[in-house]
C-alpha atoms as a PDB file:
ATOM      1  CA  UNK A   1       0.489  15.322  -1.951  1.00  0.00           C
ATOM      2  CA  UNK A   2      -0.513  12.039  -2.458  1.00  0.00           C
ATOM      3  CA  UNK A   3      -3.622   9.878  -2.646  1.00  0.00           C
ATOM      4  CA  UNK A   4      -4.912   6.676  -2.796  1.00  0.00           C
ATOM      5  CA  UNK A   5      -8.306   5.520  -4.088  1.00  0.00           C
ATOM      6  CA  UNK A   6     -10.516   1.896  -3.468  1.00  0.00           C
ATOM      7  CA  UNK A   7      -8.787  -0.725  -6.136  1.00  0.00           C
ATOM      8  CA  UNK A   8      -5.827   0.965  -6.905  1.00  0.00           C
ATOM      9  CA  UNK A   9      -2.429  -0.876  -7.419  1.00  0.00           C
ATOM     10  CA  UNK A  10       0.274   1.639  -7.297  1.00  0.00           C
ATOM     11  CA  UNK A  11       3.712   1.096  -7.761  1.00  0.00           C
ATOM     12  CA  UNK A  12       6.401   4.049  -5.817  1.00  0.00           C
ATOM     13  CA  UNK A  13       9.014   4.120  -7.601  1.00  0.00           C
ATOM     14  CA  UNK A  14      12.344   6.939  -7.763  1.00  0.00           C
ATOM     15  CA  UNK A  15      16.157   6.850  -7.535  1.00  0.00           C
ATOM     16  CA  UNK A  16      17.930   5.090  -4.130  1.00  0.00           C
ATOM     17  CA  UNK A  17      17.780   8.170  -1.633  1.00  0.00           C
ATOM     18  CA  UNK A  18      14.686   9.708  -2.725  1.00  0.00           C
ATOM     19  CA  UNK A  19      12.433   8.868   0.346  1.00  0.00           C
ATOM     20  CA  UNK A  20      10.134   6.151  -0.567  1.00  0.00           C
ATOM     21  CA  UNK A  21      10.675   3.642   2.387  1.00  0.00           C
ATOM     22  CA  UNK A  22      10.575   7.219   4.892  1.00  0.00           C
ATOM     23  CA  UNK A  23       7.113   7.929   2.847  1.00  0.00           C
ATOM     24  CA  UNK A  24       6.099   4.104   3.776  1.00  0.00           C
ATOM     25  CA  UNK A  25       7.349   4.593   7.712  1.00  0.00           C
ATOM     26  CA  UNK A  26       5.066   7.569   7.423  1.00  0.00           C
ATOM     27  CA  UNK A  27       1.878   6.435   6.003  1.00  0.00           C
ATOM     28  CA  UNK A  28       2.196   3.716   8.246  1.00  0.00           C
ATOM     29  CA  UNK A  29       3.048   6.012  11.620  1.00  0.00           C
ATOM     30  CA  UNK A  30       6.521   5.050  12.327  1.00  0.00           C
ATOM     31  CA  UNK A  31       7.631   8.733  11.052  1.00  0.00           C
ATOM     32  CA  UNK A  32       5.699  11.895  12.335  1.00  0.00           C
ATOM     33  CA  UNK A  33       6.136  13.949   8.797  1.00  0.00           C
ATOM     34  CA  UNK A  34       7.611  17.291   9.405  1.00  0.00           C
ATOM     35  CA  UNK A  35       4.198  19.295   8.102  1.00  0.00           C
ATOM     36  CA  UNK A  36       0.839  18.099   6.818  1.00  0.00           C
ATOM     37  CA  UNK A  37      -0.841  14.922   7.759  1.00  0.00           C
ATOM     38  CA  UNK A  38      -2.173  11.712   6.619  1.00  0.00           C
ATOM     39  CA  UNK A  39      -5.649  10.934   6.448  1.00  0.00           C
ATOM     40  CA  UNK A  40      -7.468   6.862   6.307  1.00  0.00           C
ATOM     41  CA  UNK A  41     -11.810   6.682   5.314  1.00  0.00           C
ATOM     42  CA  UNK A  42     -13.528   5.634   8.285  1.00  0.00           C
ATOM     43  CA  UNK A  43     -12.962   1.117   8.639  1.00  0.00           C
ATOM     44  CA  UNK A  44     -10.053   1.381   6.704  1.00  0.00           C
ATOM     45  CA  UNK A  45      -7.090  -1.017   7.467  1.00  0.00           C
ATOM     46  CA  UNK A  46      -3.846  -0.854   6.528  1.00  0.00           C
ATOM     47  CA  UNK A  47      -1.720  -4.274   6.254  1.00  0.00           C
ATOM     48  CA  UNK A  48       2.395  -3.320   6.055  1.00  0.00           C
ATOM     49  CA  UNK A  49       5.268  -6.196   5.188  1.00  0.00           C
ATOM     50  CA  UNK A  50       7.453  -5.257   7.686  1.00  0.00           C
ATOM     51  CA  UNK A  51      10.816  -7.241   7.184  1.00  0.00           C
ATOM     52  CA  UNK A  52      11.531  -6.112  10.812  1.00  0.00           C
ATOM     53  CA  UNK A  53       8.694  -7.840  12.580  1.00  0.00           C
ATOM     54  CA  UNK A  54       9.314  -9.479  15.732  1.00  0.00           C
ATOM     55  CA  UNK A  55       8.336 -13.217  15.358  1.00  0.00           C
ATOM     56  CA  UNK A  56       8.529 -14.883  19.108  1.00  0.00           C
ATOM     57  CA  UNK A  57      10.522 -17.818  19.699  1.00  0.00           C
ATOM     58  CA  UNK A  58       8.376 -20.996  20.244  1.00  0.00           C
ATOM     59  CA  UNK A  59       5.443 -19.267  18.006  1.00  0.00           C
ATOM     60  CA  UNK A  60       4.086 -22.071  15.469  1.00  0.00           C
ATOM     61  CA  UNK A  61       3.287 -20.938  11.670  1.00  0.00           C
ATOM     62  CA  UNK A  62      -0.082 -21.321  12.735  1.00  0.00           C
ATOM     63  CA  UNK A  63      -0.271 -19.477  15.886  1.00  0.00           C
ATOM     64  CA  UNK A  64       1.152 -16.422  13.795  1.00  0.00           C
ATOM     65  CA  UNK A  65      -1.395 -16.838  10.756  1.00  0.00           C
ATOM     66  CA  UNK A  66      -4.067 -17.043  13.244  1.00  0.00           C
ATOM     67  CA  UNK A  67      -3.068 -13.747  15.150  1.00  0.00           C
ATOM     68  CA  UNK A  68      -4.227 -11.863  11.640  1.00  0.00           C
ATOM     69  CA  UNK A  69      -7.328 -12.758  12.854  1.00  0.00           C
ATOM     70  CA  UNK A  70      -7.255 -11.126  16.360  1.00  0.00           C
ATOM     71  CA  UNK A  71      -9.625  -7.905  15.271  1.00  0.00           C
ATOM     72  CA  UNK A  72     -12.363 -10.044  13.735  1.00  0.00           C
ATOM     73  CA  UNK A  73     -12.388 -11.872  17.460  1.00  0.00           C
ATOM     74  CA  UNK A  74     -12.756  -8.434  18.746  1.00  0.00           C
ATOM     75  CA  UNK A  75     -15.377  -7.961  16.397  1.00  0.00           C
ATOM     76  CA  UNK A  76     -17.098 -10.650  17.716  1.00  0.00           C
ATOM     77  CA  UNK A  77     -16.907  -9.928  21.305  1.00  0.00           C
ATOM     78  CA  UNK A  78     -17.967  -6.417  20.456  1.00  0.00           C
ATOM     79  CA  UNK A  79     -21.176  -8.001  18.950  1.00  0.00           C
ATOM     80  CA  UNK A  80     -21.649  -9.933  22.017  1.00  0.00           C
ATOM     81  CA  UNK A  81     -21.035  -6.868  24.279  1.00  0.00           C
ATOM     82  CA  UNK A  82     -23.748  -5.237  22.094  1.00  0.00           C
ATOM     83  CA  UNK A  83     -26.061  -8.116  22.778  1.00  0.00           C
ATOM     84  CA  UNK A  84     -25.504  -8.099  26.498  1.00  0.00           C
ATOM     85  CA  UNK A  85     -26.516  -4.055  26.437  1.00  0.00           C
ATOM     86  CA  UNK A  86     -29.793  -4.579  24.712  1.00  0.00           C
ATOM     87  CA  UNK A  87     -31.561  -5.849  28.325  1.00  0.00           C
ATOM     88  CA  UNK A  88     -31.477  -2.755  29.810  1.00  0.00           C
ATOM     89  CA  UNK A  89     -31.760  -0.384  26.418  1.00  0.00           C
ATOM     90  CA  UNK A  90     -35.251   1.714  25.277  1.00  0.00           C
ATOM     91  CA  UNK A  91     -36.611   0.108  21.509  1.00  0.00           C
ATOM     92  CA  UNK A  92     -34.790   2.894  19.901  1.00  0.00           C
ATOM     93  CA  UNK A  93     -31.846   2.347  21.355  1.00  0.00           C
ATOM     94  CA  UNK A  94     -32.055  -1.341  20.396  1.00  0.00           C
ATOM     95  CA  UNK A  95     -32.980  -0.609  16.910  1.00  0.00           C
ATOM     96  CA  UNK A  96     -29.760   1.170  16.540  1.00  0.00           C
ATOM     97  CA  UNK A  97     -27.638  -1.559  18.119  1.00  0.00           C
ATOM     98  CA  UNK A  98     -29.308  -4.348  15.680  1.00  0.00           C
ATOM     99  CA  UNK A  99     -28.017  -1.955  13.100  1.00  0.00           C
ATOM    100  CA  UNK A 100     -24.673  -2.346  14.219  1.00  0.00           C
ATOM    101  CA  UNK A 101     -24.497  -5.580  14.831  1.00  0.00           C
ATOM    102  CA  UNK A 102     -25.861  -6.358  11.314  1.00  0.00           C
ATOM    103  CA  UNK A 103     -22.684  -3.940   9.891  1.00  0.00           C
ATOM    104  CA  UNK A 104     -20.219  -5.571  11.965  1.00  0.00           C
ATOM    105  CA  UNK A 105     -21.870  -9.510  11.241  1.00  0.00           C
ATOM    106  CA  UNK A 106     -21.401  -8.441   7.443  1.00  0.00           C
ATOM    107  CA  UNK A 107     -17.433  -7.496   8.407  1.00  0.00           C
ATOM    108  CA  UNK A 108     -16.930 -10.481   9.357  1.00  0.00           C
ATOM    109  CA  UNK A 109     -18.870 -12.377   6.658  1.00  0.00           C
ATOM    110  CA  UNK A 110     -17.085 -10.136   4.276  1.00  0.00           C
ATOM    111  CA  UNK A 111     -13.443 -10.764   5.982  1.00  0.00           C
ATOM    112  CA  UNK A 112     -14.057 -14.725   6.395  1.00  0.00           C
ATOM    113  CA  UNK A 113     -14.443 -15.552   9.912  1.00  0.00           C
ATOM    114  CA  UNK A 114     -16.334 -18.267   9.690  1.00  0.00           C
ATOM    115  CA  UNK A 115     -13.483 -20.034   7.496  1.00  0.00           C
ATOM    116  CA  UNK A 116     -11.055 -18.969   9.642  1.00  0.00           C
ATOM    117  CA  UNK A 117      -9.392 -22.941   9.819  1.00  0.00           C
ATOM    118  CA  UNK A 118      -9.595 -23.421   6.538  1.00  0.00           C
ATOM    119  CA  UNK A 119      -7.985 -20.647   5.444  1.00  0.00           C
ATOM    120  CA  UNK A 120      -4.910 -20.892   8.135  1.00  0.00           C
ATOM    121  CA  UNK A 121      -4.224 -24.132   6.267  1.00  0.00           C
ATOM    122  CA  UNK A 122      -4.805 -23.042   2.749  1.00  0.00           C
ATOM    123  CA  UNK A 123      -1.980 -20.826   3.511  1.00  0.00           C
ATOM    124  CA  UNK A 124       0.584 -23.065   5.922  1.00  0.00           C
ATOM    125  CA  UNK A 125       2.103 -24.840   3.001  1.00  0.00           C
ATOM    126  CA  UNK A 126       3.159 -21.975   1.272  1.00  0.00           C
ATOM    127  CA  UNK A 127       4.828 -20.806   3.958  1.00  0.00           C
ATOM    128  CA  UNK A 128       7.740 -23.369   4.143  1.00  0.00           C
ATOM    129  CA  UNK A 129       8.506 -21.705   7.936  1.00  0.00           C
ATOM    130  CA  UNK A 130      10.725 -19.225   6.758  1.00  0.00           C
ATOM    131  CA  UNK A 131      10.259 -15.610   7.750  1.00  0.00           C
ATOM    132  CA  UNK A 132       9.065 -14.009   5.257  1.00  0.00           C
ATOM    133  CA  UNK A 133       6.804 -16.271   3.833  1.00  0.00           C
ATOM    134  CA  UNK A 134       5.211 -16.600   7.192  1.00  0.00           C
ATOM    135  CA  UNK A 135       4.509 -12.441   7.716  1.00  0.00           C
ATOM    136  CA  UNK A 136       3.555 -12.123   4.119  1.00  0.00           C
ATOM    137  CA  UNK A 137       1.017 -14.991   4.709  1.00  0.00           C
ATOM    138  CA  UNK A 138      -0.404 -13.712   7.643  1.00  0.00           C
ATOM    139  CA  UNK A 139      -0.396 -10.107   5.722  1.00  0.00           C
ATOM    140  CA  UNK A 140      -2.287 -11.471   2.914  1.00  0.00           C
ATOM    141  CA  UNK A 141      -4.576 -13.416   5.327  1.00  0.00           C
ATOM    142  CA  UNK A 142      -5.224 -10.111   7.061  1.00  0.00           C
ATOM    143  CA  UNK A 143      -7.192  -9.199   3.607  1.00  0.00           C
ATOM    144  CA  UNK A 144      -6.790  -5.322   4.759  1.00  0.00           C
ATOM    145  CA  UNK A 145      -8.343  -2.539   2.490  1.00  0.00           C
ATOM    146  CA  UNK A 146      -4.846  -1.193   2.009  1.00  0.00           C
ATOM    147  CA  UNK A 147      -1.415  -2.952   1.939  1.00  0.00           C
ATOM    148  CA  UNK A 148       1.714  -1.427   1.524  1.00  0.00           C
ATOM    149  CA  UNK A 149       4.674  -3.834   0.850  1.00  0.00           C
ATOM    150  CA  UNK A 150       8.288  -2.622   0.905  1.00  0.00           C
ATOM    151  CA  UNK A 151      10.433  -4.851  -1.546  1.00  0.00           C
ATOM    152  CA  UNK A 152       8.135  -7.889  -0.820  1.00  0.00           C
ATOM    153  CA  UNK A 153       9.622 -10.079  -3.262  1.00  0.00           C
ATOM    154  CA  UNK A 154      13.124 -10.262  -1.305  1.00  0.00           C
ATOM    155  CA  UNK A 155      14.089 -14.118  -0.002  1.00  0.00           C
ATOM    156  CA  UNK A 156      11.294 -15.095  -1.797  1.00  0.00           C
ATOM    157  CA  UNK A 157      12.179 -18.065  -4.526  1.00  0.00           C
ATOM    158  CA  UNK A 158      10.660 -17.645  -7.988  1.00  0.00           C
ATOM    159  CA  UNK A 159       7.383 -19.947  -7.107  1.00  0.00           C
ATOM    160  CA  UNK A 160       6.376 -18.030  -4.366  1.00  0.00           C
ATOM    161  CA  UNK A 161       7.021 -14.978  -6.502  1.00  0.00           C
ATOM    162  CA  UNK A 162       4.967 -16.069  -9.730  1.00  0.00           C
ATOM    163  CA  UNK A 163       2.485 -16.750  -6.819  1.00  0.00           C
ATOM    164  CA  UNK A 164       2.459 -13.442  -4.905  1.00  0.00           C
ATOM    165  CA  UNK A 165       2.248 -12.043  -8.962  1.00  0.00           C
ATOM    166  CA  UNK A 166      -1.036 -13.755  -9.545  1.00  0.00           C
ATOM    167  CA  UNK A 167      -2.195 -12.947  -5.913  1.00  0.00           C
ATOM    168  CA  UNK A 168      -1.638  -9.327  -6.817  1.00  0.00           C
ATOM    169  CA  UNK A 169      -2.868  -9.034  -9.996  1.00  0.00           C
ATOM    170  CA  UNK A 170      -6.338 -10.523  -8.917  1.00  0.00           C
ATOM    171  CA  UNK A 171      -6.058  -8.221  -5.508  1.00  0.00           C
ATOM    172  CA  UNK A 172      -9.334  -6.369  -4.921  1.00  0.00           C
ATOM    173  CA  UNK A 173      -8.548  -3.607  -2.816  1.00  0.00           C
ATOM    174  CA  UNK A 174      -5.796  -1.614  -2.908  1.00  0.00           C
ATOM    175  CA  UNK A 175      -2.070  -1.557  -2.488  1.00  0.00           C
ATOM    176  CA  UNK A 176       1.409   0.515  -2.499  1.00  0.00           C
ATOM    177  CA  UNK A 177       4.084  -1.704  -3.834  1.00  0.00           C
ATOM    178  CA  UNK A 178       7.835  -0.784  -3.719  1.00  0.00           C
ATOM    179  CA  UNK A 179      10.284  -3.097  -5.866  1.00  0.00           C
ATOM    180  CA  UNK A 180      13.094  -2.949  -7.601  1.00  0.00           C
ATOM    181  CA  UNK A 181      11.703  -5.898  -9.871  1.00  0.00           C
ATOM    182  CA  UNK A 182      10.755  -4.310 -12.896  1.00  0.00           C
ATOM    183  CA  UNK A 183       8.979  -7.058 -14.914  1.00  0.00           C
ATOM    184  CA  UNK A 184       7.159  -8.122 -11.645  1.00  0.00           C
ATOM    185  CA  UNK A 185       6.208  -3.964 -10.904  1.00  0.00           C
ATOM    186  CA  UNK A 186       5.001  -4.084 -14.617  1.00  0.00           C
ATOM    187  CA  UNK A 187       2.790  -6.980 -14.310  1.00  0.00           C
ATOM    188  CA  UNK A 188       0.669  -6.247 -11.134  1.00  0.00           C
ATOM    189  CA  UNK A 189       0.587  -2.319 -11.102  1.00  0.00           C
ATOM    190  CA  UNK A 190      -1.860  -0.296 -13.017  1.00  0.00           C
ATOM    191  CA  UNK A 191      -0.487   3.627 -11.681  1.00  0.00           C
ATOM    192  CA  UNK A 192       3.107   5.039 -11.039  1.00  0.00           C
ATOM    193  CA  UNK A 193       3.521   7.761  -8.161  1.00  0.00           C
ATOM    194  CA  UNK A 194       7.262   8.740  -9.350  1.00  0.00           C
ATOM    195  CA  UNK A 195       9.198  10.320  -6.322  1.00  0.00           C
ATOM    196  CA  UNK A 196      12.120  12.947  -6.999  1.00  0.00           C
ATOM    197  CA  UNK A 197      13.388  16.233  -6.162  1.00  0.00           C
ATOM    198  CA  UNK A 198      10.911  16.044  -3.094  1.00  0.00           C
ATOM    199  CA  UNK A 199       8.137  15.590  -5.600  1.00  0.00           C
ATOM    200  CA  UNK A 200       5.479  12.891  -6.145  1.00  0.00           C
ATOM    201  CA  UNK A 201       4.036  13.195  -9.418  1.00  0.00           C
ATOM    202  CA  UNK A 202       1.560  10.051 -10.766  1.00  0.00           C
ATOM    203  CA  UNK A 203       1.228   8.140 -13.989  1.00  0.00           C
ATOM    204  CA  UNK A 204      -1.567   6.483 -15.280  1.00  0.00           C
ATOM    205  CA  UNK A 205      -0.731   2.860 -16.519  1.00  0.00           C
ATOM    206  CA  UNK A 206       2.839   0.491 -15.664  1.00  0.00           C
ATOM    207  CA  UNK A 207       6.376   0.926 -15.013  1.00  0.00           C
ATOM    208  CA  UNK A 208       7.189   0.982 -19.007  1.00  0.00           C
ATOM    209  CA  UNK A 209       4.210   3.733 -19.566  1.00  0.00           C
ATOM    210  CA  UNK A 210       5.693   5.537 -16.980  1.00  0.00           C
ATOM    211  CA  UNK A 211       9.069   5.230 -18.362  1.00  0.00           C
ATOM    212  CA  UNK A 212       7.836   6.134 -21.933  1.00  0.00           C
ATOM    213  CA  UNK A 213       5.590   9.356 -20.621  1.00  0.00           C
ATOM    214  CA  UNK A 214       8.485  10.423 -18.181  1.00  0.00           C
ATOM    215  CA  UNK A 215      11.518  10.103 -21.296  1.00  0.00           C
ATOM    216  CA  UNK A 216       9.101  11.852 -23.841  1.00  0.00           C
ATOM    217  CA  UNK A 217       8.316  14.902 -20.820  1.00  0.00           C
ATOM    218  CA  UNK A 218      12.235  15.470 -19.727  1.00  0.00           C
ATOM    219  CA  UNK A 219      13.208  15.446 -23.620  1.00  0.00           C
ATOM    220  CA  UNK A 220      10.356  18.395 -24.065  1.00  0.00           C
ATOM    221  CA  UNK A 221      11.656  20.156 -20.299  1.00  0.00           C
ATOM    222  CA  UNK A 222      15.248  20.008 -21.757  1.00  0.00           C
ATOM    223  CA  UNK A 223      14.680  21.335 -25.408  1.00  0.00           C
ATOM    224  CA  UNK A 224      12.525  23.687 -23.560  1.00  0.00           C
ATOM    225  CA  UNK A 225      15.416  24.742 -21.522  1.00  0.00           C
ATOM    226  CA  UNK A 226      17.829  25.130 -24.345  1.00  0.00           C
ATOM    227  CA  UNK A 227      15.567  27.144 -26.054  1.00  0.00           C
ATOM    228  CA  UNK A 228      15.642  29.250 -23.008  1.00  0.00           C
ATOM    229  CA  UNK A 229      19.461  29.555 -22.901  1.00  0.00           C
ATOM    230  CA  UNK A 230      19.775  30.312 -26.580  1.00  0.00           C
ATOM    231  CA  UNK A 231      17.573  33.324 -25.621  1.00  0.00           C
ATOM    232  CA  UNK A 232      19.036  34.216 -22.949  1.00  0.00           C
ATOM    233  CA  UNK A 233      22.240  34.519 -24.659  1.00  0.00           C
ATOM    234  CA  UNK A 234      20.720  36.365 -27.704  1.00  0.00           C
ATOM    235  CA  UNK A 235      19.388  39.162 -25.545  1.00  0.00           C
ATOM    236  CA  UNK A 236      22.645  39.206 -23.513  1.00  0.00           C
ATOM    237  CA  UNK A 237      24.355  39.653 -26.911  1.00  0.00           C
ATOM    238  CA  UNK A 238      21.936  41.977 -27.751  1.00  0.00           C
ATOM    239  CA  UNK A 239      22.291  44.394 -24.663  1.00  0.00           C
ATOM    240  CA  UNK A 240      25.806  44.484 -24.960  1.00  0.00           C
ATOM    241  CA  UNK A 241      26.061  45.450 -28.588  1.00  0.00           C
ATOM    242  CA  UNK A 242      23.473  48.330 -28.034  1.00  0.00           C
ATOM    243  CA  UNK A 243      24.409  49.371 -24.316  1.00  0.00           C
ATOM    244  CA  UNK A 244      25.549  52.821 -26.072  1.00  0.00           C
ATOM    245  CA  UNK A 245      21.781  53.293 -27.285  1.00  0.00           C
END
């Protein structure tokens, strides 16, 4: 069980074989999961850095940053189909339209549209036209309610890492981070969902409150368990010395 809540930065963390990137392939649909389901609020989107994304040959930077964009265009011929409709519609039905045309103007408002240019070449430079760079720009240009970003800090030299850092730490919405960066998991996460054994269990705070809570827990479950043992023992001891009685 797992959940994720508006302004969250969570950080998945858990030994090599524990599941995390088959937990990210199923969040994101790649992976049916075997029982239960996964469930998004209503205009949510989800943005994934997917290392394995097919970047077409003869495709500027530019033409890919601008394809993050492709839903607010549909947004904006869905406002025009709306516009088009209202001719033939009754006054109620037109009140309801302006309604959603006014939610779906503020989307865009909200999401930038109208800087669109700008914005493409805000980002261009930092790009350098290598792969990565390029996806995680046109992620972060995306500005979805949710990203999820698998190792995102691979092939990515330490400037463009100190600026992803910053970038996360001042991220409004929420996000799923998996990294094996420790002081860079510290600095932009504020909860822990710790996978193992086919558990997820969460921690409030970073990587090193995590680690702290976690150490202090498994020393209690293992004194705990010696306790047990001892007593176990004791009564075995006991039966046997009494089995006559």
């Amino acid at each position: 069980s797992f959940r994720l809540l508006a302004g969250e930065h969570i950080g998945l963390v858990g030994a090599n074989g524990e599941g995390k990137s088959t937990f990210m392939n199923i969040v994101t649909g790649t992976l049916a999961p075997d029982e239960g389901k996964v469930e998004w609020n209503k205009h949510v989107r989800v943005g994934y850095l997917d290392q394995h994304a097919v970047l077409e040959k003869g495709m500027t930077i530019e033409s890919v940053l601008k394809s993050a964009f492709s839903y607010l265009f549909e947004m904006e011929e869905k406002i025009n189909q709306i516009y088009d409709s209202m001719a033939d519609a009754t006054d109620d039905e037109i009140m309801e339209m302006m309604e959603e045309v006014g939610t779906l103007q503020d989307l865009l408002t909200n999401h930038d549209f109208y800087m669109i240019d700008a914005k493409t070449e805000q980002v261009t430079d930092l790009s350098g036209g290598q792969r990565t760079k390029v996806l995680l720009a046109k992620l972060l240009l995306e500005k979805p309610e949710i990203l999820l970003l698998d190792e995102p800090t691979n092939y990515l030299d330490a400037e463009h890492i100190e600026w992803l850092k910053r970038y996360l730490q001042e991220y409004e919405n929420a996000f799923i981070l998996i990294s094996h960066d420790i002081p860079f998991l510290n600095d932009v996460v504020n909860i822990i969902y710790h996978m193992e054994n086919q558990e997820l269990n969460r921690y409030v705070g970073n990587y090193d409150k995590f680690l702290e809570v976690y150490e202090a827990r498994k020393a209690q479950q293992e004194a705990a368990y010696r306790k047990q043992q001892q007593e176990i023992s004791e009564l075995k001891d006991f039966v046997a010395r009494n089995k006559a009685r």
